[in-house]
ModelCIF file with pLDDT and N, C-alpha, C, O atoms, coordinates in Angstrom:
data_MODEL
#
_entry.id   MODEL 
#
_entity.id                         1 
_entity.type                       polymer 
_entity.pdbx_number_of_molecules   1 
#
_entity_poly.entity_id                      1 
_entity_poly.type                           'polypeptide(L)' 
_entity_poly.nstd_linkage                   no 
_entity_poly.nstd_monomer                   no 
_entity_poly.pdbx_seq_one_letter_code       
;(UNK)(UNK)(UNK)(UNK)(UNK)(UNK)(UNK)(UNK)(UNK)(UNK)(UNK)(UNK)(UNK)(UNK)(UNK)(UNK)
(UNK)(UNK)(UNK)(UNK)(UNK)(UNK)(UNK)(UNK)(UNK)(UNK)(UNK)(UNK)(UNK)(UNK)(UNK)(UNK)
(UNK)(UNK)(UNK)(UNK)(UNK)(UNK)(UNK)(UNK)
;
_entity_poly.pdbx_seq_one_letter_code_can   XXXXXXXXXXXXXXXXXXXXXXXXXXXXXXXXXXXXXXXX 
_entity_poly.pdbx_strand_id                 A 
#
loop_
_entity_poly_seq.entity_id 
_entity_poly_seq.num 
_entity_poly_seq.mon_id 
_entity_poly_seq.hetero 
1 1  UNK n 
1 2  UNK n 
1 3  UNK n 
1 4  UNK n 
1 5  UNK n 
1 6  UNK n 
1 7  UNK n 
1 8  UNK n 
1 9  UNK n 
1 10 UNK n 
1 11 UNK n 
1 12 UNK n 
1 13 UNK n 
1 14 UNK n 
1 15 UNK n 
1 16 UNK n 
1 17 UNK n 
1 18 UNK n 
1 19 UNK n 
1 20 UNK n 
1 21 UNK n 
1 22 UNK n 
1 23 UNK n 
1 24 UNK n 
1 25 UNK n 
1 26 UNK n 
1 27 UNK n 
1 28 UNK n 
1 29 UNK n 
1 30 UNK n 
1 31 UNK n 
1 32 UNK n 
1 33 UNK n 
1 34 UNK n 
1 35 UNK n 
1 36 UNK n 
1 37 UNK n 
1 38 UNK n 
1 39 UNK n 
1 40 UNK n 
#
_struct_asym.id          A 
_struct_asym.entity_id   1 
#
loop_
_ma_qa_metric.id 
_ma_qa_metric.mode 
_ma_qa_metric.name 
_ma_qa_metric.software_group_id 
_ma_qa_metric.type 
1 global pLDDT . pLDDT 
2 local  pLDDT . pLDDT 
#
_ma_qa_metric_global.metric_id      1 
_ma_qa_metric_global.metric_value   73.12 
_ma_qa_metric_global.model_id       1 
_ma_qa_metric_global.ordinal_id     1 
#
loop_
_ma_qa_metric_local.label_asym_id 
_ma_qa_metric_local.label_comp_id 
_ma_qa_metric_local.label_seq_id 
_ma_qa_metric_local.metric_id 
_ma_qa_metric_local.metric_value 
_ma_qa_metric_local.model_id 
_ma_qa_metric_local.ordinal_id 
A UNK 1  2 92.00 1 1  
A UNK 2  2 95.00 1 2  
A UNK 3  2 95.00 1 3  
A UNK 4  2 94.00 1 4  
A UNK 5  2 96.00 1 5  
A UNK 6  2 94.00 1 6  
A UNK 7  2 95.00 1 7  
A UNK 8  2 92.00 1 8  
A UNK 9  2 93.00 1 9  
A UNK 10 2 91.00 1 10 
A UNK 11 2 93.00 1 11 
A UNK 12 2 91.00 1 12 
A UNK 13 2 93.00 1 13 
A UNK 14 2 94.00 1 14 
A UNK 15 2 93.00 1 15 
A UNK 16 2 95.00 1 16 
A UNK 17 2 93.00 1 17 
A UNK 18 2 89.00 1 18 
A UNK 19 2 89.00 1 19 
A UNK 20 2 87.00 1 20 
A UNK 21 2 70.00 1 21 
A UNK 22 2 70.00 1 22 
A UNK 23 2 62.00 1 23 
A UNK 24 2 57.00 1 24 
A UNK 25 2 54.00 1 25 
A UNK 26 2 56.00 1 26 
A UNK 27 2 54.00 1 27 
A UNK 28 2 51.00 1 28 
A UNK 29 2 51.00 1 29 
A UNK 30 2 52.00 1 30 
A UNK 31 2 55.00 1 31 
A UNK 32 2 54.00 1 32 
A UNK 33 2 51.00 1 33 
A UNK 34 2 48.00 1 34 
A UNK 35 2 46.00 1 35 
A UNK 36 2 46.00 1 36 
A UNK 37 2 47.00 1 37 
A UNK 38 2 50.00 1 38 
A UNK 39 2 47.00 1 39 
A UNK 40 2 50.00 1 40 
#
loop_
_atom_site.group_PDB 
_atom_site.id 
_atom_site.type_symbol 
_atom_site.label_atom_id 
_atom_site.label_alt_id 
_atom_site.label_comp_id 
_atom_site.label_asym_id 
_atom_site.label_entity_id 
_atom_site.label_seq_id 
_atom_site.pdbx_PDB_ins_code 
_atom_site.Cartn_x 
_atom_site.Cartn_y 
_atom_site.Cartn_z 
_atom_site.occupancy 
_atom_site.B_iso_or_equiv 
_atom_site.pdbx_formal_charge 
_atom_site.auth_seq_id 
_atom_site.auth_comp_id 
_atom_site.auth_asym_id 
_atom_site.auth_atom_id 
_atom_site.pdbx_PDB_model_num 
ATOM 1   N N  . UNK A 1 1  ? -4.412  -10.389 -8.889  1.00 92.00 ? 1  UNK A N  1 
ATOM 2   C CA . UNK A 1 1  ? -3.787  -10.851 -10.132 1.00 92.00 ? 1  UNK A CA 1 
ATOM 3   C C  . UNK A 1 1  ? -4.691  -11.779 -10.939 1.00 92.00 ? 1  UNK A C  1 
ATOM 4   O O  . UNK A 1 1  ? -4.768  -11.486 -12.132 1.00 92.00 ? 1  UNK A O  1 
ATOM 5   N N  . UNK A 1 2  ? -5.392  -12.841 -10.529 1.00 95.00 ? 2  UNK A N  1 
ATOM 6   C CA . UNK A 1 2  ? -6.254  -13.672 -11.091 1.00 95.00 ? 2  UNK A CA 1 
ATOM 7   C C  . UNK A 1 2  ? -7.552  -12.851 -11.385 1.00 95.00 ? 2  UNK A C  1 
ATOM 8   O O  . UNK A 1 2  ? -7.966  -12.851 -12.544 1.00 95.00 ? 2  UNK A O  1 
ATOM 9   N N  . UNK A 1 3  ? -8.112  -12.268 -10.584 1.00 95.00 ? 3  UNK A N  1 
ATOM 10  C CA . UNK A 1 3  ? -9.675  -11.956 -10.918 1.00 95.00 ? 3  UNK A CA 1 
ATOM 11  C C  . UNK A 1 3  ? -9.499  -10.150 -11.575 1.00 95.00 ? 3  UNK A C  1 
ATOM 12  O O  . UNK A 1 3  ? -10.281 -9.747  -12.437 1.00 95.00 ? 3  UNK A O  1 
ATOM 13  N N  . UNK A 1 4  ? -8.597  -9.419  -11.117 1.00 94.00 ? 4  UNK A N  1 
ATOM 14  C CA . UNK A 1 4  ? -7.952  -8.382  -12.009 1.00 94.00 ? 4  UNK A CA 1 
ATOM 15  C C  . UNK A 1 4  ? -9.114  -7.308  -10.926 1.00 94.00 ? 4  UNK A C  1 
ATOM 16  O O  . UNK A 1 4  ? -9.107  -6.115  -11.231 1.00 94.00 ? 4  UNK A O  1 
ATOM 17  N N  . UNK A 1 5  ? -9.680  -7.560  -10.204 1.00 96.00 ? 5  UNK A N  1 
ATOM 18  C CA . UNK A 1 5  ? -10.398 -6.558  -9.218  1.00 96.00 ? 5  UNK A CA 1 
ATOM 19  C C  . UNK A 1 5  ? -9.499  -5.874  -8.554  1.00 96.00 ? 5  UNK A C  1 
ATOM 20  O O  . UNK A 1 5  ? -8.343  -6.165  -8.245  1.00 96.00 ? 5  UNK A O  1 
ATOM 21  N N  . UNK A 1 6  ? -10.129 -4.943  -8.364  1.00 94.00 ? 6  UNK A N  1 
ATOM 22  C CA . UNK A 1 6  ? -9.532  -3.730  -7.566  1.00 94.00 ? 6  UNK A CA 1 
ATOM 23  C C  . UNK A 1 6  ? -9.932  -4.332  -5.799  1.00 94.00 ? 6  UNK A C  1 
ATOM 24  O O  . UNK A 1 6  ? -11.104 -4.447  -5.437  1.00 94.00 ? 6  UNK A O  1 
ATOM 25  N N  . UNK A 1 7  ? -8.884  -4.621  -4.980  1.00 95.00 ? 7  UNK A N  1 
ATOM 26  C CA . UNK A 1 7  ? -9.478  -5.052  -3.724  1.00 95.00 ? 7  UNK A CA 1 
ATOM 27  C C  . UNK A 1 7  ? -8.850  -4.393  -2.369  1.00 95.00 ? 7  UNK A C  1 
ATOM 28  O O  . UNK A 1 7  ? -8.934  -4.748  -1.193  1.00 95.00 ? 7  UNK A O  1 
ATOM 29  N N  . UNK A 1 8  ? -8.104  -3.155  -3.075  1.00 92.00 ? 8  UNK A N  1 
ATOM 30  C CA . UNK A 1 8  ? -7.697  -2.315  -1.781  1.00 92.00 ? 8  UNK A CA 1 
ATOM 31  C C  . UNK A 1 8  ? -7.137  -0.877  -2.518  1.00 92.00 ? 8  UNK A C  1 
ATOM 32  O O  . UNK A 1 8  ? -6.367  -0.827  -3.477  1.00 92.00 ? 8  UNK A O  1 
ATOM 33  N N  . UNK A 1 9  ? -7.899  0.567   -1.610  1.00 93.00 ? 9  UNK A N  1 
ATOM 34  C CA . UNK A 1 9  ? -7.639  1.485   -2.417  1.00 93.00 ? 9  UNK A CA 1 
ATOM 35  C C  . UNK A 1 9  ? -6.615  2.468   -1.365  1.00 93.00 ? 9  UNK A C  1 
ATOM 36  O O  . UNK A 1 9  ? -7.267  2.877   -0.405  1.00 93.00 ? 9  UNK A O  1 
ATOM 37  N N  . UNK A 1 10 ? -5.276  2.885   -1.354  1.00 91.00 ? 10 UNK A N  1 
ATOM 38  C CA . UNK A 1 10 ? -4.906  3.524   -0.020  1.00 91.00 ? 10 UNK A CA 1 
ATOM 39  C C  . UNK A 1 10 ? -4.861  4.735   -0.617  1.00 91.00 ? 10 UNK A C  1 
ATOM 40  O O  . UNK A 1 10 ? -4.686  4.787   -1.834  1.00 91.00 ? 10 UNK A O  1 
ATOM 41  N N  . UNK A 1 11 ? -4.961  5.503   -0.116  1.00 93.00 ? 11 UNK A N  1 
ATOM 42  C CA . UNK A 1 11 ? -5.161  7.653   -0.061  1.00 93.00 ? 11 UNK A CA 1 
ATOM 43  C C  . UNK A 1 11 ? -3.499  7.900   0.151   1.00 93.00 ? 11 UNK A C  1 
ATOM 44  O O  . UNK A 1 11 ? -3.327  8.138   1.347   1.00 93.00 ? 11 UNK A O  1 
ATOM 45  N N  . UNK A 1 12 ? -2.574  7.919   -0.378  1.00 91.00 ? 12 UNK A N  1 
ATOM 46  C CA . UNK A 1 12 ? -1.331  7.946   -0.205  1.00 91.00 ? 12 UNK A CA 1 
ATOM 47  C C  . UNK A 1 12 ? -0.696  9.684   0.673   1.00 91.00 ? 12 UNK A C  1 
ATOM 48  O O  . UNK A 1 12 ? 0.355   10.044  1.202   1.00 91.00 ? 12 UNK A O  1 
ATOM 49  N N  . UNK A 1 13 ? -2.015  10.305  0.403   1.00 93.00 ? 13 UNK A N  1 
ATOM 50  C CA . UNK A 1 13 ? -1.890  11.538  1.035   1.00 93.00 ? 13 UNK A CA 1 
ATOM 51  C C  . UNK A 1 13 ? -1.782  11.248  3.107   1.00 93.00 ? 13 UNK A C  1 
ATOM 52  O O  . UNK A 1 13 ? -1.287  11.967  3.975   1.00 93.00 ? 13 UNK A O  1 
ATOM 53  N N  . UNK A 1 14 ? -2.427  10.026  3.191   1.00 94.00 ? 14 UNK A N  1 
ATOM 54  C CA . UNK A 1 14 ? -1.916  9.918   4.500   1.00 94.00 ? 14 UNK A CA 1 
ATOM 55  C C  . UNK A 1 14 ? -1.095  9.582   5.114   1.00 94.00 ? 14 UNK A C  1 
ATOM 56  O O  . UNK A 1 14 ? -1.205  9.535   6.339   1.00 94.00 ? 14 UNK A O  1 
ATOM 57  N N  . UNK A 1 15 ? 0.000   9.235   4.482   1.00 93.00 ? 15 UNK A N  1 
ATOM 58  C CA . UNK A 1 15 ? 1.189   8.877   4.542   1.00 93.00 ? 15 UNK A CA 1 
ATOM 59  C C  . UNK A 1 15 ? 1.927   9.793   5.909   1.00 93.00 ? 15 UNK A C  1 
ATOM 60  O O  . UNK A 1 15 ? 1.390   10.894  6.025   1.00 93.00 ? 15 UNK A O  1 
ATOM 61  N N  . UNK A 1 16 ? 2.680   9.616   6.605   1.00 95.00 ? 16 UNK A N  1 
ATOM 62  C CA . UNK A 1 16 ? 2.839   10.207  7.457   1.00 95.00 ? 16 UNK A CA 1 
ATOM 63  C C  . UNK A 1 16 ? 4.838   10.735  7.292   1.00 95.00 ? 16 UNK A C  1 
ATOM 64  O O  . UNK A 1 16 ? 5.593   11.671  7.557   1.00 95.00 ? 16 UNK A O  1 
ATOM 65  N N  . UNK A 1 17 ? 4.845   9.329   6.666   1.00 93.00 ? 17 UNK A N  1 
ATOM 66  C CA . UNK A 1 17 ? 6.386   9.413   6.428   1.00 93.00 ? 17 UNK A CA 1 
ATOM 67  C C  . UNK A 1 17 ? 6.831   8.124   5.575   1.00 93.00 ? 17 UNK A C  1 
ATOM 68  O O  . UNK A 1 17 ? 6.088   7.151   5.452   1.00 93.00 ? 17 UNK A O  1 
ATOM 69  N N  . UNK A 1 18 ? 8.194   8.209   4.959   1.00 89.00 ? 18 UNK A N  1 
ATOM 70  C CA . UNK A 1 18 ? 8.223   7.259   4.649   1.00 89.00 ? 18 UNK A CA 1 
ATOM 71  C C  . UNK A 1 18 ? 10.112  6.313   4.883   1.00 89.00 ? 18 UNK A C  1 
ATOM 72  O O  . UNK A 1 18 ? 11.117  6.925   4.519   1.00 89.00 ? 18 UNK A O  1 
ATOM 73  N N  . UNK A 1 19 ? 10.181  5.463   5.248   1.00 89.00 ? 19 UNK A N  1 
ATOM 74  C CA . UNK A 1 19 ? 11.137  4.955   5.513   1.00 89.00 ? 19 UNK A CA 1 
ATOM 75  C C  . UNK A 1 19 ? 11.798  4.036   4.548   1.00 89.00 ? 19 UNK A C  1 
ATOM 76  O O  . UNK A 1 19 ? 11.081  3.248   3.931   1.00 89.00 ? 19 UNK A O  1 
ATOM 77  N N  . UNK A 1 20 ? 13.538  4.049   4.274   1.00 87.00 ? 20 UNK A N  1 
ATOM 78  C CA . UNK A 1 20 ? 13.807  3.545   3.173   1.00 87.00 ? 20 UNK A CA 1 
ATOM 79  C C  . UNK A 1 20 ? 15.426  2.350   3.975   1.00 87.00 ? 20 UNK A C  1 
ATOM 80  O O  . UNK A 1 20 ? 16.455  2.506   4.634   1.00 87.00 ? 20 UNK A O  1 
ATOM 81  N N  . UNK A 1 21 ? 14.925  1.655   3.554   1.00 70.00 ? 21 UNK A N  1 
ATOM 82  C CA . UNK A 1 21 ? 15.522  -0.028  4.103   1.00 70.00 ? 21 UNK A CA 1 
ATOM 83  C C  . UNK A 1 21 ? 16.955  0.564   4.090   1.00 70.00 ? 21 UNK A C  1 
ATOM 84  O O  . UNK A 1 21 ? 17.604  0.625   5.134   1.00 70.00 ? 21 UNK A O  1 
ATOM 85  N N  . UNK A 1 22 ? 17.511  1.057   2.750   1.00 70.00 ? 22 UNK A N  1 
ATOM 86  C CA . UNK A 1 22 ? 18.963  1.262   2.701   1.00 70.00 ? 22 UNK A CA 1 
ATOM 87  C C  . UNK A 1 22 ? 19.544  2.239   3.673   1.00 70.00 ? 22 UNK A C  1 
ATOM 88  O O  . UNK A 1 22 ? 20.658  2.216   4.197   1.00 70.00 ? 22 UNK A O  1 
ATOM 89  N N  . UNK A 1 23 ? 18.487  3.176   3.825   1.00 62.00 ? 23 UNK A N  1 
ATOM 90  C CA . UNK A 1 23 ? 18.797  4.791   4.699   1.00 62.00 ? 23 UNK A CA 1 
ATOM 91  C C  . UNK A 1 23 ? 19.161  4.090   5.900   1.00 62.00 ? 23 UNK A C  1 
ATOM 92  O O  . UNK A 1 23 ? 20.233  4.423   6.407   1.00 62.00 ? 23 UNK A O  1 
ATOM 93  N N  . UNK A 1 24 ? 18.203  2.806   6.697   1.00 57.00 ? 24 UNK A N  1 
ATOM 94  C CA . UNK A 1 24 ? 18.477  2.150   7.952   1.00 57.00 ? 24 UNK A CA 1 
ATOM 95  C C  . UNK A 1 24 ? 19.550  1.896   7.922   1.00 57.00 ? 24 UNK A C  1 
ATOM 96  O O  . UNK A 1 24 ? 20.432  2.700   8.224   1.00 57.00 ? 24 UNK A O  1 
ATOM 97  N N  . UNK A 1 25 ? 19.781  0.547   7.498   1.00 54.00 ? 25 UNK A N  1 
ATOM 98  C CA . UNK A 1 25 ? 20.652  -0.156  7.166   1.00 54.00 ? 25 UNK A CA 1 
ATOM 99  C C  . UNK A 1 25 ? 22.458  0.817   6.936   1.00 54.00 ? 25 UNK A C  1 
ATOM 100 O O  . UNK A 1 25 ? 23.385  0.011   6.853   1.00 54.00 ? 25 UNK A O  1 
ATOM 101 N N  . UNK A 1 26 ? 22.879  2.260   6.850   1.00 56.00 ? 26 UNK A N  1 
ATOM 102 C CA . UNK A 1 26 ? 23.649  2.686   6.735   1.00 56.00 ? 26 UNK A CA 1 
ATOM 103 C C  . UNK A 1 26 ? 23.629  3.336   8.003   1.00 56.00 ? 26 UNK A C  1 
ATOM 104 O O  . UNK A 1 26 ? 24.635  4.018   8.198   1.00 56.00 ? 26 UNK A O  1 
ATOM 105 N N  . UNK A 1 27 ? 22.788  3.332   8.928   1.00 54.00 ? 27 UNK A N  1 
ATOM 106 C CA . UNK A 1 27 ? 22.271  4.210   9.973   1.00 54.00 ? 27 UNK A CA 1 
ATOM 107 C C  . UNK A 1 27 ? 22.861  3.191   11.567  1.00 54.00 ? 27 UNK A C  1 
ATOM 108 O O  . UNK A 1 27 ? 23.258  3.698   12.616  1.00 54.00 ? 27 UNK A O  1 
ATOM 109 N N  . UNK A 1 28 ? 22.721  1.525   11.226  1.00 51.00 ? 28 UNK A N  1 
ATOM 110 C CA . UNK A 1 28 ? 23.005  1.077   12.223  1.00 51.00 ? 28 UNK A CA 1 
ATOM 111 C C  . UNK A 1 28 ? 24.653  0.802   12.032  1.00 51.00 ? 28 UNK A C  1 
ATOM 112 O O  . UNK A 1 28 ? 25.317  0.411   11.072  1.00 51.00 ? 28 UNK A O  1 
ATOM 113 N N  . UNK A 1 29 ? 25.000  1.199   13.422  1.00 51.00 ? 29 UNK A N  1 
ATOM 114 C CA . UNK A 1 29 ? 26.283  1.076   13.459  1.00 51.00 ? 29 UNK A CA 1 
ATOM 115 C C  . UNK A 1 29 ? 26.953  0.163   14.131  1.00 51.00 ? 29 UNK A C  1 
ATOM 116 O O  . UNK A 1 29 ? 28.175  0.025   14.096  1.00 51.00 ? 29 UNK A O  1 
ATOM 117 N N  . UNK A 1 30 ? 25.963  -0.675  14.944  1.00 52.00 ? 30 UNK A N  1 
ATOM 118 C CA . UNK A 1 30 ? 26.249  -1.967  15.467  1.00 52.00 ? 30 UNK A CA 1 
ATOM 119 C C  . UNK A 1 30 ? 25.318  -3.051  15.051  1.00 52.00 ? 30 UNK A C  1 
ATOM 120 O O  . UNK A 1 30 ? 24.215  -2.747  14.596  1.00 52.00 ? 30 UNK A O  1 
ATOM 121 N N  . UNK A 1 31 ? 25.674  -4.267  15.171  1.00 55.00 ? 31 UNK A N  1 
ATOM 122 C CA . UNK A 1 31 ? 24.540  -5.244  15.524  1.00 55.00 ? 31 UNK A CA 1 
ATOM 123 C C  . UNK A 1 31 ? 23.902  -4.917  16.371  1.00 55.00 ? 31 UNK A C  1 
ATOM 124 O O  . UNK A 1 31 ? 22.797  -5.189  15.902  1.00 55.00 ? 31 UNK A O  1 
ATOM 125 N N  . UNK A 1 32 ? 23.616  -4.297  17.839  1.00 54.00 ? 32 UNK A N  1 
ATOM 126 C CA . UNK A 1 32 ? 23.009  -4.260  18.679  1.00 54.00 ? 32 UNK A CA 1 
ATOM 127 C C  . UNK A 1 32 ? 21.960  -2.957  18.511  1.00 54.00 ? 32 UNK A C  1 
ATOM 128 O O  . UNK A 1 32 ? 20.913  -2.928  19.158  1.00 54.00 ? 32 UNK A O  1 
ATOM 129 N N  . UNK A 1 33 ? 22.415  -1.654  17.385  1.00 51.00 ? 33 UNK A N  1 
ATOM 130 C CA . UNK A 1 33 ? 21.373  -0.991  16.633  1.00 51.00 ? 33 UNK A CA 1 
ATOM 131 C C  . UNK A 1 33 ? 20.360  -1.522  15.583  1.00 51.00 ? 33 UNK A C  1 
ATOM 132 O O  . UNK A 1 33 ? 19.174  -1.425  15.271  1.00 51.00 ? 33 UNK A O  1 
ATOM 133 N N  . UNK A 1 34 ? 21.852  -2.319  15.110  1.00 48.00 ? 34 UNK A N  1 
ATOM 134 C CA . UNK A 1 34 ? 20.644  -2.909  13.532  1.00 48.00 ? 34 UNK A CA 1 
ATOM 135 C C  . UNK A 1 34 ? 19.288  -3.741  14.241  1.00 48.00 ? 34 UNK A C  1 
ATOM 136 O O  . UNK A 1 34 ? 18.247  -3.877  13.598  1.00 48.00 ? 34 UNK A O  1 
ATOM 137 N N  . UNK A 1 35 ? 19.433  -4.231  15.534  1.00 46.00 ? 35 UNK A N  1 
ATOM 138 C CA . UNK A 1 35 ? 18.370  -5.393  16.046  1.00 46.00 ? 35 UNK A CA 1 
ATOM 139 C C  . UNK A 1 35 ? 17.350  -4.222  16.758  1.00 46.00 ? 35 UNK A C  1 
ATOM 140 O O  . UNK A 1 35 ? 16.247  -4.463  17.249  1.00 46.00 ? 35 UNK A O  1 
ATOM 141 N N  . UNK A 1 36 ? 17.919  -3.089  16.692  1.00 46.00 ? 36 UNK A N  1 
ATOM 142 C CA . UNK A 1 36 ? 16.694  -2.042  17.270  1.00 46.00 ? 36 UNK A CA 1 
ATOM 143 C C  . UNK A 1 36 ? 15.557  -1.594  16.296  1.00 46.00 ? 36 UNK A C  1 
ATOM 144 O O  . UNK A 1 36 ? 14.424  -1.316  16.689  1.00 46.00 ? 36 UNK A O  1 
ATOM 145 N N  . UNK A 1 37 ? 15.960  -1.548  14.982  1.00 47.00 ? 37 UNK A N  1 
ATOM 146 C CA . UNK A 1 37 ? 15.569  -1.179  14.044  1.00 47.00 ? 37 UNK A CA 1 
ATOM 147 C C  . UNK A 1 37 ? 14.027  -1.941  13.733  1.00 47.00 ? 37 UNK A C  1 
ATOM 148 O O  . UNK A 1 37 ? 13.883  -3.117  14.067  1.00 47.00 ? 37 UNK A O  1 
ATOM 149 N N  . UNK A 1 38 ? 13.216  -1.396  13.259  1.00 50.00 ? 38 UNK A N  1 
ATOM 150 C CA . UNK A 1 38 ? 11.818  -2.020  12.753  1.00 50.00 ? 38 UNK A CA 1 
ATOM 151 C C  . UNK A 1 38 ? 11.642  -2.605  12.033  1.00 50.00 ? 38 UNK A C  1 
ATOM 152 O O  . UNK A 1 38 ? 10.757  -3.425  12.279  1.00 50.00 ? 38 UNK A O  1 
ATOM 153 N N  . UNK A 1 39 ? 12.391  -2.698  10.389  1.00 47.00 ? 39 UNK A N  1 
ATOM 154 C CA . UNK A 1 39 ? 13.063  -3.498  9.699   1.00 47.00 ? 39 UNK A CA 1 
ATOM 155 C C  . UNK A 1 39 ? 13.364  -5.047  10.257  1.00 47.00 ? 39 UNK A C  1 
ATOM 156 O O  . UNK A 1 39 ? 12.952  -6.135  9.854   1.00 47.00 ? 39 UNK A O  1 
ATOM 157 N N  . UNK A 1 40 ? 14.386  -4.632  11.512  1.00 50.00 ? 40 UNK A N  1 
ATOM 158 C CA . UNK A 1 40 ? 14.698  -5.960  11.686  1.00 50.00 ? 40 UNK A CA 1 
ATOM 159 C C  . UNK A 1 40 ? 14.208  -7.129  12.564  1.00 50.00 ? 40 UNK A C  1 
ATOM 160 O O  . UNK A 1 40 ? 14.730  -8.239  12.462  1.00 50.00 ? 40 UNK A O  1 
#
């Protein structure tokens, strides 16, 4: 933000997958899932 350089370039093609906070988050059905989660 200050020096306006470019200082990291990622290839988004390597992406393997992608995970979405809300998709989890509707997915755990306990506290004891939601604390399994990577997120959490």
């Amino acid at each position: 933000d200050v020096t306006k350089r470019a200082t990291a370039t990622i290839d988004l093609r390597k992406a393997i997958a992608v995970e979405d906070a809300e998709d989890l988050r509707s997915q755990a059905l306990t506290p004891a899932s939601a604390r399994s989660s990577r997120y959490d």
